[in-house]
C-alpha atoms as a PDB file:
ATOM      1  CA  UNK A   1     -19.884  45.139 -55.590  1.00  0.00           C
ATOM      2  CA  UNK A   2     -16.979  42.805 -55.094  1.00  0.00           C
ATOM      3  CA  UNK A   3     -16.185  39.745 -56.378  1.00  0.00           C
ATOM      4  CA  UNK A   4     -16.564  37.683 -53.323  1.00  0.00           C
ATOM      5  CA  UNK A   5     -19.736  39.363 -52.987  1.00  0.00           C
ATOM      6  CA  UNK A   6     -21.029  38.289 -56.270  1.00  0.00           C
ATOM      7  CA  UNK A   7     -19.680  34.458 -55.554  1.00  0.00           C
ATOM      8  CA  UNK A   8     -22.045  34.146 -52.609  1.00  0.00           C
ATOM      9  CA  UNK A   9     -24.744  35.587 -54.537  1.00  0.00           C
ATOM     10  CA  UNK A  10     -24.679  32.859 -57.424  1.00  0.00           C
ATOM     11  CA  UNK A  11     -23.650  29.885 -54.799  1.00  0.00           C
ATOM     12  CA  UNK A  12     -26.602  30.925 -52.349  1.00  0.00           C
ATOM     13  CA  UNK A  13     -29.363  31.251 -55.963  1.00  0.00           C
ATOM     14  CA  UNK A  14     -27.810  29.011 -58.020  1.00  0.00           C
ATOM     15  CA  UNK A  15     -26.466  25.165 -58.330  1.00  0.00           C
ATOM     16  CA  UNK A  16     -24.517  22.968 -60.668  1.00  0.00           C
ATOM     17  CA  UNK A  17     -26.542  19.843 -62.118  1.00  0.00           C
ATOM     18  CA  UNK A  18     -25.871  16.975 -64.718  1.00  0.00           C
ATOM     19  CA  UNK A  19     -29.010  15.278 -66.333  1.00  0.00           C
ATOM     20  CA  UNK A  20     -30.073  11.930 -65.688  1.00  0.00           C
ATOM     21  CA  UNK A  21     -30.083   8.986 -68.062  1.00  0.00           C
ATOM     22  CA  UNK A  22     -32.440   6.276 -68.613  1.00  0.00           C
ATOM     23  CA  UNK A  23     -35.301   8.510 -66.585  1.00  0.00           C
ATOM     24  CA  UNK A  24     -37.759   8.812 -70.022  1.00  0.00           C
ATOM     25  CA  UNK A  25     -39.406   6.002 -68.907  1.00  0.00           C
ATOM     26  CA  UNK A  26     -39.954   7.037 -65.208  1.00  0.00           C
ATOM     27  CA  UNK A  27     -43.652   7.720 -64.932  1.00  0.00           C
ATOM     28  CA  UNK A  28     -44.664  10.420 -62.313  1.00  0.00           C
ATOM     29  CA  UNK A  29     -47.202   9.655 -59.076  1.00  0.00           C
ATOM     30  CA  UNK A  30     -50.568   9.772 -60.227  1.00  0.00           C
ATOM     31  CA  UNK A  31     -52.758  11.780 -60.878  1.00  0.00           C
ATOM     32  CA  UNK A  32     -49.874  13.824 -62.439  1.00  0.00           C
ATOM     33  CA  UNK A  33     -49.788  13.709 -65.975  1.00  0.00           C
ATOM     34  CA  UNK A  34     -46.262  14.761 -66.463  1.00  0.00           C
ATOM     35  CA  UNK A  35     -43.118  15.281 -64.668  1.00  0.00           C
ATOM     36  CA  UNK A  36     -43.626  19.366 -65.277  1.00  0.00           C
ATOM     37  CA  UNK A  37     -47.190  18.574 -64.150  1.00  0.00           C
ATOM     38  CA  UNK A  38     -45.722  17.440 -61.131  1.00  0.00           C
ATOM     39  CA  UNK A  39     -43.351  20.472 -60.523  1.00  0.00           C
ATOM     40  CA  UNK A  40     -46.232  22.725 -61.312  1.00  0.00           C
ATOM     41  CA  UNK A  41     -48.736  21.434 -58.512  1.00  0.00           C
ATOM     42  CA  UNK A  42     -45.794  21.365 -56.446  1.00  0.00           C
ATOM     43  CA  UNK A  43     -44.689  24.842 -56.893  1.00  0.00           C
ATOM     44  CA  UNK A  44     -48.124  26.022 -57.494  1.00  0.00           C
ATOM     45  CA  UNK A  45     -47.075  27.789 -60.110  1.00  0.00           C
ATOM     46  CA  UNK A  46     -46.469  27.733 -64.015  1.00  0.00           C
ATOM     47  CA  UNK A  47     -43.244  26.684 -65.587  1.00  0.00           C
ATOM     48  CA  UNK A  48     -42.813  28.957 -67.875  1.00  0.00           C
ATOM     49  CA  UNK A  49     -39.383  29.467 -68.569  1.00  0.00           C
ATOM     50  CA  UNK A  50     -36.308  27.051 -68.469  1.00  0.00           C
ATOM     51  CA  UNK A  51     -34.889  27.131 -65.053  1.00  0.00           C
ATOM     52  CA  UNK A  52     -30.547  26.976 -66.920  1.00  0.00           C
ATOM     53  CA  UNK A  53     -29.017  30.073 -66.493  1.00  0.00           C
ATOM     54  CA  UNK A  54     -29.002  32.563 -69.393  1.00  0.00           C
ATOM     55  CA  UNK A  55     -31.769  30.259 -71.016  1.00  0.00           C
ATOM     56  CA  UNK A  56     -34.798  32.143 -72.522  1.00  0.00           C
ATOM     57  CA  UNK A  57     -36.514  29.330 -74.064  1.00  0.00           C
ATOM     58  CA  UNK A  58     -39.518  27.727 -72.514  1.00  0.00           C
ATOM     59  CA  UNK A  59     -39.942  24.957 -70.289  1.00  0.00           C
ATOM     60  CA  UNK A  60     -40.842  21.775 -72.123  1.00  0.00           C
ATOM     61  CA  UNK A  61     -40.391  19.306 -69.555  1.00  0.00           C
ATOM     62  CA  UNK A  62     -39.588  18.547 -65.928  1.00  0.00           C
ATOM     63  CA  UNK A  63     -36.072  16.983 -66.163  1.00  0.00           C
ATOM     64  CA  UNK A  64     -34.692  14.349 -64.077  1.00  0.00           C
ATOM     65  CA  UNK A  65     -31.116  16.250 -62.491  1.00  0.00           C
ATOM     66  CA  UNK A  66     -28.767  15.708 -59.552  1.00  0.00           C
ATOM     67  CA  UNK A  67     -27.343  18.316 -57.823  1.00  0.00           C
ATOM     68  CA  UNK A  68     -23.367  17.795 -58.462  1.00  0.00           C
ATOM     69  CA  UNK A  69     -22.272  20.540 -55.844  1.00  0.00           C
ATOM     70  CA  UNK A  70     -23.214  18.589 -53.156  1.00  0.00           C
ATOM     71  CA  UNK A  71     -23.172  14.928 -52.229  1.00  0.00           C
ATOM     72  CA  UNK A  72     -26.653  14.050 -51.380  1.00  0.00           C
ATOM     73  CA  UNK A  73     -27.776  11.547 -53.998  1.00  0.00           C
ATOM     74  CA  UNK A  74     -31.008  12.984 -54.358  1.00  0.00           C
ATOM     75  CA  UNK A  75     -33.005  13.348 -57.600  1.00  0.00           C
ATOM     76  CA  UNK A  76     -34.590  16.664 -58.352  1.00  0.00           C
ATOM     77  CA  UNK A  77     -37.225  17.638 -61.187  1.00  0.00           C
ATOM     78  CA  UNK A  78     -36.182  21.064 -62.550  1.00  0.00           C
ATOM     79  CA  UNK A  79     -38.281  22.726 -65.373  1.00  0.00           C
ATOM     80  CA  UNK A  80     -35.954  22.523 -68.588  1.00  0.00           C
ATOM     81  CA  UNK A  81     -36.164  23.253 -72.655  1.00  0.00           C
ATOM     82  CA  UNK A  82     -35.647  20.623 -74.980  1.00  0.00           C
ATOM     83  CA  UNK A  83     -31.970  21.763 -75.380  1.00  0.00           C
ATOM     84  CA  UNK A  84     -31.294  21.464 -71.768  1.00  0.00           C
ATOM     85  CA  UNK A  85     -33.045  18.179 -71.042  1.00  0.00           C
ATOM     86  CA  UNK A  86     -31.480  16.587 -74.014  1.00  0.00           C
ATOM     87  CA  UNK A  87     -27.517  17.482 -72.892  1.00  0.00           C
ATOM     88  CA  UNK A  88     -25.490  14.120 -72.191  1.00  0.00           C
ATOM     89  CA  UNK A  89     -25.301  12.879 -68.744  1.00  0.00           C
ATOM     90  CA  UNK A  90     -21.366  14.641 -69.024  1.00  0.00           C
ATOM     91  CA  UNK A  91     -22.581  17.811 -69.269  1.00  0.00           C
ATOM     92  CA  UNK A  92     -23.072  20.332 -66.633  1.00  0.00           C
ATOM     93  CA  UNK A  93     -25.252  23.440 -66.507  1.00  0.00           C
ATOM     94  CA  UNK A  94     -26.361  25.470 -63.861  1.00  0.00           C
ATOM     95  CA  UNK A  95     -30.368  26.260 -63.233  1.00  0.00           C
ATOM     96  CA  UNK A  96     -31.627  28.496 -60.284  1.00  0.00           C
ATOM     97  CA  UNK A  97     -31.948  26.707 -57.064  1.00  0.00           C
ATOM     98  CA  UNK A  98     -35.098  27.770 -55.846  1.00  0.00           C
ATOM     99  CA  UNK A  99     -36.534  25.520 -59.189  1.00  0.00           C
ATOM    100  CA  UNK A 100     -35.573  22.131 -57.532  1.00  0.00           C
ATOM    101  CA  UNK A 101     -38.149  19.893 -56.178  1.00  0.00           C
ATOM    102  CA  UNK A 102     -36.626  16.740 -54.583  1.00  0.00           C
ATOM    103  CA  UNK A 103     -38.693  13.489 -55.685  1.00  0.00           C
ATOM    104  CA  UNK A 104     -36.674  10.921 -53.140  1.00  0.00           C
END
């Protein structure tokens, strides 16, 4: 398999987010009891691992991300690990794209 090959691959399965701050507080629509609750129902299925790349831990939480290959502004929920989730606005990481569920 090339290289170019492989490129496409990861663009078309995976994207590039940041975390975002000051979202703790940020309650999810009822009846949701969580922000992973949320993703679950949505997905209709389990989180069970963390959606970064490489990452074998489990998912903890559903973190508050924006998608910084692209220029839409949205805010996504992504299943994460503590680790993940608690990375500085600054730093980037890559999760699969198929976990992101668009909340605006």
């Amino acid at each position: 398999m090339d290289i170019d090959r492989i490129k496409k691959i990861i663009e078309a399965n995976f994207v590039q987010v940041k975390n975002l701050s000051g979202t703790s507080e940020e309650k999810p629509p009822i009846p949701y009891a969580s922000w992973l609750d949320y993703w679950e129902n949505y997905k209709g299925r389990k989180a069970k691992k963390c959606s970064a790349l490489n990452c074998e831990n489990d998912a903890n939480v559903g973190a508050h991300v924006i998608n910084t290959d692209s220029i839409d502004f949205n805010i996504y929920i992504v299943p994460l690990c503590y680790e993940h989730n608690n990375k500085s606005e600054e730093s980037l990481f890559v999760v699969k794209k198929k976990d992101l569920v668009c909340i605006n």
